[in-house]
C-alpha atoms as a PDB file:
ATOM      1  CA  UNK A   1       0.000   0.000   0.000  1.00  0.00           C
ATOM      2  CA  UNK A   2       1.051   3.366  -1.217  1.00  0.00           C
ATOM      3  CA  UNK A   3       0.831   5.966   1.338  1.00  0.00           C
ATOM      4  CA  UNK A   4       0.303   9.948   0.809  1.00  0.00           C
ATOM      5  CA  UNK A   5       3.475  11.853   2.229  1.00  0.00           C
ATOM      6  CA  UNK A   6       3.518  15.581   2.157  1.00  0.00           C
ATOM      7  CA  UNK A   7       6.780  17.644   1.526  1.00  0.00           C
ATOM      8  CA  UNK A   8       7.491  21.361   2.757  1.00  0.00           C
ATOM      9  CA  UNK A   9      10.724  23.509   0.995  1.00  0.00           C
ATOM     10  CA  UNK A  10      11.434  26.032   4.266  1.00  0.00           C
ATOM     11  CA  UNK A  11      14.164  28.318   4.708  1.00  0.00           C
ATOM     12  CA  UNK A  12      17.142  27.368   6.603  1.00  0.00           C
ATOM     13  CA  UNK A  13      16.962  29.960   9.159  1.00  0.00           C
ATOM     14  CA  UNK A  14      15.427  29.565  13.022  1.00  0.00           C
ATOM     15  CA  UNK A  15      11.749  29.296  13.011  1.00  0.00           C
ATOM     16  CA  UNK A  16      10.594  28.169   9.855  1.00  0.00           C
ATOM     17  CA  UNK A  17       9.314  24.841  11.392  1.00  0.00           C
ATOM     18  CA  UNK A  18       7.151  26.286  13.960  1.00  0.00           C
ATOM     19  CA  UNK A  19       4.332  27.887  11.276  1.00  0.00           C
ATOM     20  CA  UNK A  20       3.498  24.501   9.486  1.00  0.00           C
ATOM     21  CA  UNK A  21       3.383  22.763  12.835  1.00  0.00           C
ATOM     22  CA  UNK A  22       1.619  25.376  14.304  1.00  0.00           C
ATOM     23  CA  UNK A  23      -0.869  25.132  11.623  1.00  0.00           C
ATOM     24  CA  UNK A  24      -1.632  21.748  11.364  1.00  0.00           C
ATOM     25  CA  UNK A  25      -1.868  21.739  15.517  1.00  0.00           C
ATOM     26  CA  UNK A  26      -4.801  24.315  15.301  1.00  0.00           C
ATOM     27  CA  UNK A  27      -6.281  21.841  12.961  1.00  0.00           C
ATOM     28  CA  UNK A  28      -6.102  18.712  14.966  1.00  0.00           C
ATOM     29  CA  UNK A  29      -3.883  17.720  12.562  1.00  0.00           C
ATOM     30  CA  UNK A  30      -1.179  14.891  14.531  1.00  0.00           C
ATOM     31  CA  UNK A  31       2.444  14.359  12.545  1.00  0.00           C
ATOM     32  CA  UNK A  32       2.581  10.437  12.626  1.00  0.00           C
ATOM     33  CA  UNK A  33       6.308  10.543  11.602  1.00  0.00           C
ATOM     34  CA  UNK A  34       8.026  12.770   9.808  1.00  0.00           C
ATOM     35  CA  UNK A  35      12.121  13.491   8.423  1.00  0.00           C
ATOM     36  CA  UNK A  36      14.160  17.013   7.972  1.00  0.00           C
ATOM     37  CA  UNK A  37      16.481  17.462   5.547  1.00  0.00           C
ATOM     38  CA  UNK A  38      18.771  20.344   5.109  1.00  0.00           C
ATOM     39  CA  UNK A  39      21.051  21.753   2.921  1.00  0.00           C
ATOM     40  CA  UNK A  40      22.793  25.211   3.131  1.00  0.00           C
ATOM     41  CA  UNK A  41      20.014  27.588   2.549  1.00  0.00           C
ATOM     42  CA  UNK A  42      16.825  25.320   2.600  1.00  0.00           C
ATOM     43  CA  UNK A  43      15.253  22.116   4.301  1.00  0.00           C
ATOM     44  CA  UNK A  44      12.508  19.444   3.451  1.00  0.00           C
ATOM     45  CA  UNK A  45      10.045  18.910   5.932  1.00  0.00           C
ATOM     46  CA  UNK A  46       8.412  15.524   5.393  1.00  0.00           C
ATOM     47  CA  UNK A  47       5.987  13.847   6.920  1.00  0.00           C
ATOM     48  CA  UNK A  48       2.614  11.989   7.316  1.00  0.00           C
ATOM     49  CA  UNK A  49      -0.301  12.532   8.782  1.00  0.00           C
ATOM     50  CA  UNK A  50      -3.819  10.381   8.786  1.00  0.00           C
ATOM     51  CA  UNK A  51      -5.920  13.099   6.256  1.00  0.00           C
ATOM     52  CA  UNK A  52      -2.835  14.440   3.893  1.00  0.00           C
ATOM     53  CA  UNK A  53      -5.635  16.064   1.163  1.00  0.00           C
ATOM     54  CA  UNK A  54      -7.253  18.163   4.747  1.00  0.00           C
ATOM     55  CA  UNK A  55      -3.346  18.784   6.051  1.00  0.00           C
ATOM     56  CA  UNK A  56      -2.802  20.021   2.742  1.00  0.00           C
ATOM     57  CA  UNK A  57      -5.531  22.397   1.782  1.00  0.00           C
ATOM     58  CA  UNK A  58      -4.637  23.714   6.205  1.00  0.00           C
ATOM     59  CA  UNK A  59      -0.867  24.595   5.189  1.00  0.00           C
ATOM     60  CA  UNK A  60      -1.706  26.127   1.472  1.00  0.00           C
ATOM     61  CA  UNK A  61      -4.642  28.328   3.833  1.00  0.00           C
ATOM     62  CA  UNK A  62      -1.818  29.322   5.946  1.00  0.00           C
ATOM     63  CA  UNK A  63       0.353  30.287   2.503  1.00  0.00           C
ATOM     64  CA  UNK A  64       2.402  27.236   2.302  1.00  0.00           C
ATOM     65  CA  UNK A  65       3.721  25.220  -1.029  1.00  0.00           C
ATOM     66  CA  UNK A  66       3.243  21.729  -0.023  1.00  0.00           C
ATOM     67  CA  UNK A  67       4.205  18.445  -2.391  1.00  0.00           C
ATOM     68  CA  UNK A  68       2.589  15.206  -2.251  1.00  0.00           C
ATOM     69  CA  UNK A  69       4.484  11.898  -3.154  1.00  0.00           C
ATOM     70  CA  UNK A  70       3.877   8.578  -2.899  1.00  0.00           C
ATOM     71  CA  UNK A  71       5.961   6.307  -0.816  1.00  0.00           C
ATOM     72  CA  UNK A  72       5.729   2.714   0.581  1.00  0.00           C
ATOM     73  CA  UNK A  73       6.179   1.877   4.263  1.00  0.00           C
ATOM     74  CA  UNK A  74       7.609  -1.819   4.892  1.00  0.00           C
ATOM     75  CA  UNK A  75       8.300  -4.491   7.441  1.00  0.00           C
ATOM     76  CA  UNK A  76      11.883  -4.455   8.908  1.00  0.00           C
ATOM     77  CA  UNK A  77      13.252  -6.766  11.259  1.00  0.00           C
ATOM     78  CA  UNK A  78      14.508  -5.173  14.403  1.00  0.00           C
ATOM     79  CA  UNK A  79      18.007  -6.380  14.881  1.00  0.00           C
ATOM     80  CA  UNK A  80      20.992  -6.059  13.305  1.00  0.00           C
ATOM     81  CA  UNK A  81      21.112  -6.860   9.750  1.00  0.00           C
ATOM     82  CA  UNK A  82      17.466  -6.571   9.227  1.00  0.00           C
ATOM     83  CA  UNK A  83      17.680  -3.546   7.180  1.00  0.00           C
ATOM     84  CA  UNK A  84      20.529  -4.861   4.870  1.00  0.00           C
ATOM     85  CA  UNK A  85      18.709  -7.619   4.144  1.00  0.00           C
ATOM     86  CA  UNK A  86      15.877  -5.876   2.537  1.00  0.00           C
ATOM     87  CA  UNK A  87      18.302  -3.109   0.873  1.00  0.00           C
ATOM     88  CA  UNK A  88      19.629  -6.366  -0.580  1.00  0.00           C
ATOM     89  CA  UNK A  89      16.242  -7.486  -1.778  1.00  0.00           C
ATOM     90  CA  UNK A  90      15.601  -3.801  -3.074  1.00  0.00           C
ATOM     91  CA  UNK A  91      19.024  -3.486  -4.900  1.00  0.00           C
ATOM     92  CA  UNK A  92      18.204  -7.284  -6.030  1.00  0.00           C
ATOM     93  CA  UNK A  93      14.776  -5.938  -7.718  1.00  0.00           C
ATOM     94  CA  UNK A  94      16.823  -3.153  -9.313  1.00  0.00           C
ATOM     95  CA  UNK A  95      14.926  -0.255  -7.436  1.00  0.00           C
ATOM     96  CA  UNK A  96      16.861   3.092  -6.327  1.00  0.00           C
ATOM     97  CA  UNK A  97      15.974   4.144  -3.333  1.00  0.00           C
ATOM     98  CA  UNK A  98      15.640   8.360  -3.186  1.00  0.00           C
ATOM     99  CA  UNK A  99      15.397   8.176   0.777  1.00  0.00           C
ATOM    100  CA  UNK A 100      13.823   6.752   3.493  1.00  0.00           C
ATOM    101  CA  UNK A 101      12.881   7.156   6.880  1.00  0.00           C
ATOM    102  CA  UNK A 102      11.584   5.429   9.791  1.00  0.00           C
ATOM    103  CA  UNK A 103       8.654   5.474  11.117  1.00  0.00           C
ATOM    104  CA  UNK A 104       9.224   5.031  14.554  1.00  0.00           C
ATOM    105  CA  UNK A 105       5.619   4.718  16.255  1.00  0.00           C
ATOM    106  CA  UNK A 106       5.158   1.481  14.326  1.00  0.00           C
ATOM    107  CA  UNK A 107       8.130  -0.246  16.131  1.00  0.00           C
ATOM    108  CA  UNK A 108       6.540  -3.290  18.018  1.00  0.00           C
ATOM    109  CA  UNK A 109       7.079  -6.791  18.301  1.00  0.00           C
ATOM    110  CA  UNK A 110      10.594  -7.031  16.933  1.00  0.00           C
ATOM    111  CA  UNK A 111       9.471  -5.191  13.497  1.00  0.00           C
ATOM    112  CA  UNK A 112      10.441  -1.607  12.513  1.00  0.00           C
ATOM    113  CA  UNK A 113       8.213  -0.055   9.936  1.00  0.00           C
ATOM    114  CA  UNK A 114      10.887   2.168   7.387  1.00  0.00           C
ATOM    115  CA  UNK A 115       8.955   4.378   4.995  1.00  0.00           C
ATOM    116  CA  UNK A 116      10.877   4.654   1.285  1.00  0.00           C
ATOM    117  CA  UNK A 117      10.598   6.891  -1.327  1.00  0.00           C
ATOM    118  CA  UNK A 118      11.134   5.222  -4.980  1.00  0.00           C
ATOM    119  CA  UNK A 119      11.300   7.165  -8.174  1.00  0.00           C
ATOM    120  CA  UNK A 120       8.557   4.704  -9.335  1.00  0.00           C
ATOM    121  CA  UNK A 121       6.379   3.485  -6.483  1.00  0.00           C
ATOM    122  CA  UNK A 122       3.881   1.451  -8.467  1.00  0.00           C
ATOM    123  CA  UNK A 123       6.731  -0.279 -10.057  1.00  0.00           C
ATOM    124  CA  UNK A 124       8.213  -0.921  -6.557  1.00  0.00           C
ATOM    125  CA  UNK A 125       5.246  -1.925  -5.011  1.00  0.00           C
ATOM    126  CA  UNK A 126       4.986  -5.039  -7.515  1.00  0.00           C
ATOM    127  CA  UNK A 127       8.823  -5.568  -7.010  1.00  0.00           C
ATOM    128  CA  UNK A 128       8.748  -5.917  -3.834  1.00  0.00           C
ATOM    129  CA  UNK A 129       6.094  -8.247  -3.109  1.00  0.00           C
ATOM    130  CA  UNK A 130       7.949 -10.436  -5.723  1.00  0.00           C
ATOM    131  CA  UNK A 131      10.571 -10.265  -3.526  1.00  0.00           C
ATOM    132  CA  UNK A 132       8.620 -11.440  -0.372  1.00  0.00           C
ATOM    133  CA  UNK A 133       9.283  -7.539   1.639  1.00  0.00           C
ATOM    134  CA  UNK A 134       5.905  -6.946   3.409  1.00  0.00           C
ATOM    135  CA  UNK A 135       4.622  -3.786   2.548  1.00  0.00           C
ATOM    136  CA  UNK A 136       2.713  -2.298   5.614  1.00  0.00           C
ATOM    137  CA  UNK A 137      -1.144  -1.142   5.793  1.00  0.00           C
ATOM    138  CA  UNK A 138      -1.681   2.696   7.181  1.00  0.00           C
ATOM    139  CA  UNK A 139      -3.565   0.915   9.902  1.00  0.00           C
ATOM    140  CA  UNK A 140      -0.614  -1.131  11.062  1.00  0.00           C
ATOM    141  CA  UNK A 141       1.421   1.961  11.335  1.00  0.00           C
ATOM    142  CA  UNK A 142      -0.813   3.347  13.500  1.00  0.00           C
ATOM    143  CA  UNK A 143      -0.404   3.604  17.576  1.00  0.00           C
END
């Protein structure tokens, strides 16, 4: 399953987190996980929230650019090696990973949920079910 992520551009300068989190809190609006980026003069806020569409329309209200993308949460064991073992399968399947991020309130029962961004998620979706990597459901992700 494909989930919706949303993607802010901010400045790199103090405070430019606080209005889009601000923003989405007056709208009830809880960050299940999310991953900064940064670079000299800019970051990328991403992150994911239950409603994307409604946390999108809230930040372009509040004169924000937001992105949405696709990406694909899946299983990981928790222990060492569990990761490499499905970068193997991914590399294996000939998919480039763009990034990835975990999504750490999924963590239970020995399994870490990682979310990955693929330049073609459809494509990667079918790939990796070929290649036996479970691909999470957004209501396993939740706490």
């Amino acid at each position: 399953m494909k989930l919706k992520q949303l993607s802010l551009f901010l400045e790199n300068r103090p405070g430019q987190l606080h209005a889009p989190c601000e923003a989405l809190a007056a709208a009830g609006i809880d960050l299940l996980t999310m991953s900064l980026a940064d670079t000299a003069q800019f970051g990328i806020l991403r992150f994911i929230v239950r409603d994307p569409e409604h946390a999108k329309k809230v930040l372009e209200r509040a004169g924000m650019v937001v992105r949405m993308t696709d990406v694909v949460p899946v299983e990981v064991e928790n222990r060492p090696g569990g990761l490499a073992e499905v970068l193997a399968r991914i590399e294996e399947a000939g998919l480039g990973v763009e990034y990835m991020y975990d999504f750490g309130a999924a963590s239970r029962g020995g399994k870490a949920a990682i979310v990955f961004r693929f330049e073609d998620p459809d494509k990667a979706l079918g790939a990796l079910e070929t290649a036996g990597i479970r691909i999470l459901a957004m209501e396993e992700l939740l706490p």
